[in-house]
Protein backbone atom coordinates (compact mmCIF):
# COMPACT_ATOMS: atom_id res chain seq x y z
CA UNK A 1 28.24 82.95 26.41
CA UNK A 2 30.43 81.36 29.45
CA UNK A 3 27.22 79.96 30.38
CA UNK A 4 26.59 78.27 27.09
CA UNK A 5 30.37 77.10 26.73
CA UNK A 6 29.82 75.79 29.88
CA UNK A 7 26.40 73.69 28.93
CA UNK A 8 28.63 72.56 25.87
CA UNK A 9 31.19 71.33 27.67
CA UNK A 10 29.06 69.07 30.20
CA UNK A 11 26.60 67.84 27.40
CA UNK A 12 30.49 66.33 25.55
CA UNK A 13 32.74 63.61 26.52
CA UNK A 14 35.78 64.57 28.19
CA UNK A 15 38.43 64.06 30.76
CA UNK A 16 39.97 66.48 33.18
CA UNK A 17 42.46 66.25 35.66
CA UNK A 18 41.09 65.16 39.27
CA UNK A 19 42.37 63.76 42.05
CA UNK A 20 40.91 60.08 43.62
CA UNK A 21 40.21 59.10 47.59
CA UNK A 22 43.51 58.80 48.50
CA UNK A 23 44.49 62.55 46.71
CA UNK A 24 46.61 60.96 44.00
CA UNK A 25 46.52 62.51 40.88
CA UNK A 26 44.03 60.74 38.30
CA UNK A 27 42.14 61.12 34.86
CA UNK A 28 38.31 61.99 35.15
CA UNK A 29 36.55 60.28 32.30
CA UNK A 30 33.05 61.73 31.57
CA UNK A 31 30.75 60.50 28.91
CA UNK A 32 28.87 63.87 29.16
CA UNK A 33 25.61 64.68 30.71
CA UNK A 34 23.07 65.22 27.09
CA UNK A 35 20.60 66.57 30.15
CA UNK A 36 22.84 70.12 30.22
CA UNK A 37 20.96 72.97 30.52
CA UNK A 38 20.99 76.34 30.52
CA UNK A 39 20.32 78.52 33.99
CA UNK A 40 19.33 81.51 33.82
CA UNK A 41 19.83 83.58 36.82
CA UNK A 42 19.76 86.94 36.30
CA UNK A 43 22.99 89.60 36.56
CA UNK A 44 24.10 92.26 38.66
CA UNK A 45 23.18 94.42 35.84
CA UNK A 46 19.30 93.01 35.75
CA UNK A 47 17.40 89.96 35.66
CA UNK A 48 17.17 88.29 32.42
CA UNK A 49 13.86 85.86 33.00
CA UNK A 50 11.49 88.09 30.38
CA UNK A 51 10.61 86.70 26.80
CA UNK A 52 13.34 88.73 25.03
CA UNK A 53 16.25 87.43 27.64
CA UNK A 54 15.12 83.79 26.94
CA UNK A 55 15.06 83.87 23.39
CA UNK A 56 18.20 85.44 22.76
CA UNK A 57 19.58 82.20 25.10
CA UNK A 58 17.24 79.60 23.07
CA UNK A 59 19.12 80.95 19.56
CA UNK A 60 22.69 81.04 21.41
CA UNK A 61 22.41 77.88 22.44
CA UNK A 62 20.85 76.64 18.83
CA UNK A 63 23.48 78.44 17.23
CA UNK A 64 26.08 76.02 19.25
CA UNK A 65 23.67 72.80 18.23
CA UNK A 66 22.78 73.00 21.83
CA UNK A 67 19.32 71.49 22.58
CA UNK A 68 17.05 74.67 23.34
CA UNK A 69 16.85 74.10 27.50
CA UNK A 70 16.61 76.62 29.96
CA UNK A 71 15.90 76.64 33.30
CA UNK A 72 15.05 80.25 35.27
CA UNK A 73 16.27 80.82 38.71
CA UNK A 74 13.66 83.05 40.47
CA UNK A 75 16.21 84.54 42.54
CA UNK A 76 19.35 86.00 42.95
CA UNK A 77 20.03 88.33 39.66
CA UNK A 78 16.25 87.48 38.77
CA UNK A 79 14.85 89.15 41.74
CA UNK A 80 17.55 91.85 42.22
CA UNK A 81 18.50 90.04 45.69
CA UNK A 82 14.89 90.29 47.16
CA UNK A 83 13.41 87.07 47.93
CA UNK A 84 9.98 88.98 48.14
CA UNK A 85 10.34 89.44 44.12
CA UNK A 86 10.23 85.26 43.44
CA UNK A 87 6.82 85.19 43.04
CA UNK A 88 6.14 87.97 40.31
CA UNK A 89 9.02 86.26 38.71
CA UNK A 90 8.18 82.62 38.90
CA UNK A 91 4.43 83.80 38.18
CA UNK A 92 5.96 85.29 34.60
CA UNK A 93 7.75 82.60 33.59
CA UNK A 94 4.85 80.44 34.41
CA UNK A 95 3.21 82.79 31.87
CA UNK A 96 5.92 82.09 29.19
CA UNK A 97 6.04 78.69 29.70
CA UNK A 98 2.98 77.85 27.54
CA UNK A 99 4.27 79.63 23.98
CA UNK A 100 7.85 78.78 24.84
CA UNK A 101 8.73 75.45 25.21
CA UNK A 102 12.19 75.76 25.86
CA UNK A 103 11.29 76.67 29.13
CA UNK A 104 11.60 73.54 31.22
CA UNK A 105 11.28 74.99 34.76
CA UNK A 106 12.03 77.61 37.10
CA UNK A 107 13.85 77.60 40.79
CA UNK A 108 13.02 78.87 43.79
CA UNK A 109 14.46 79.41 46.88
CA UNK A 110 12.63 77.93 49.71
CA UNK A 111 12.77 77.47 53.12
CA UNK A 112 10.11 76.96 56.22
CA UNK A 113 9.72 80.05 56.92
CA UNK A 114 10.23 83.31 54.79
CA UNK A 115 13.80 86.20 55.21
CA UNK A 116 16.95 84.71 56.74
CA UNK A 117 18.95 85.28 59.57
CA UNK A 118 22.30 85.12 57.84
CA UNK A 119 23.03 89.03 58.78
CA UNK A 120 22.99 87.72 62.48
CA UNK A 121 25.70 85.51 62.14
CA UNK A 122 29.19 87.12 62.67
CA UNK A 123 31.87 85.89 59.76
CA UNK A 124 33.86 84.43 62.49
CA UNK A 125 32.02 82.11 64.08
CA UNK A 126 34.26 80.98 66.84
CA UNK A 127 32.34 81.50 69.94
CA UNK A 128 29.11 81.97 68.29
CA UNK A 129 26.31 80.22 70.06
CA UNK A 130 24.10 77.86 67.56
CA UNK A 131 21.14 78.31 70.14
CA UNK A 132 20.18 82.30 69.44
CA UNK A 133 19.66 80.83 65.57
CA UNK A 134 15.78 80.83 64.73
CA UNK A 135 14.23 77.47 63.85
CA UNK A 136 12.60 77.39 60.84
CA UNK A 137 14.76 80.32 59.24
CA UNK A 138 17.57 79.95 56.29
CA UNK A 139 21.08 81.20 57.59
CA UNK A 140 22.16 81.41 54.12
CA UNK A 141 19.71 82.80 50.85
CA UNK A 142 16.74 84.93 51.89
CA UNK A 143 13.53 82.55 50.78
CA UNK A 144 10.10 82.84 50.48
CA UNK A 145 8.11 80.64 52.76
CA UNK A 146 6.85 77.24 52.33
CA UNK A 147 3.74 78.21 51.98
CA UNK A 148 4.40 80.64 49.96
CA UNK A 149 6.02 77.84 47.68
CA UNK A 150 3.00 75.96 47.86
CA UNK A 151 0.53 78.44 46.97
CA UNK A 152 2.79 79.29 43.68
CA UNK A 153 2.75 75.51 42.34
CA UNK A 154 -0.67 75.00 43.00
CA UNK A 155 -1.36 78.08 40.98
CA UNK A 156 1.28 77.22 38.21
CA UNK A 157 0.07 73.74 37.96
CA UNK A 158 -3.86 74.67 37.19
CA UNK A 159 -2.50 77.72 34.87
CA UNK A 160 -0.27 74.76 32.94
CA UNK A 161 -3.03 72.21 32.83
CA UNK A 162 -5.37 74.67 30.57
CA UNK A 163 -2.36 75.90 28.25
């Protein structure tokens, strides 16, 4: 429900309190964003990417005149922290996407080459030596591998083109 207040807010004109270049205090006009959407990224409690998860968040966001838009995020929550779980994710949601148009596309999180490195690098960096970091590996999000990536739109794009 924070998540949907949230897509309310953005999709409505406003104005907030910012701040401009020189840090003075200013107005921030917004004419709203009517692209808002809703993520859906899964909990600590579970991930929330199957059928049932995404139709309860199509009629909470239809019961707030919200359009019915949701984007899945194949990790984090969604694949219980284990970048190795994307693809049976992404590869169901592909599978929704065809009776359940409110679907409108899924993340992923990729890099060159699959895991990361970021449990090498000590919280304080001072000292830390950028050289013994591995090309080609995230130092933040575990991800699946480019190719990896690749393989999983190719295959979602010919499953999509026959639905």
């Amino acid at each position: 429900e924070y998540a949907i207040s949230a897509v309310h807010k953005a999709s409505r004109p406003g104005v907030s309190a910012g701040r401009t270049r020189d840090d003075s205090l200013a107005k921030v006009k917004s004419k709203g964003n009517p692209f808002a959407h809703l993520i859906l990224r899964g909990t600590d409690s579970g991930p929330n990417y199957d059928a049932e998860h995404v139709a309860e968040a199509t009629h909470l966001l239809a019961s707030k005149s919200l359009p019915e838009r949701v984007v899945i995020d194949c990790s984090h929550g969604n694949s219980r922290k284990d970048y190795r779980q994307q693809p049976a994710v992404f590869e169901s949601v592909v599978g929704q996407m065809p009776a359940n148009p409110a679907i409108k596309g899924a993340m992923l999180e990729v890099y060159i080459n699959e895991g990361t490195q970021a449990k090498d690098i000590p919280e304080d960096v001072t000292g830390f030596d950028r050289r013994t970091l591995h090309q080609g590996l995230s130092v933040t999000d575990a991800c699946i591998s480019l190719d990896t990536f690749k393989r999983l739109v190719n295959d979602a794009y010919k499953t999509l083109k026959h639905s």
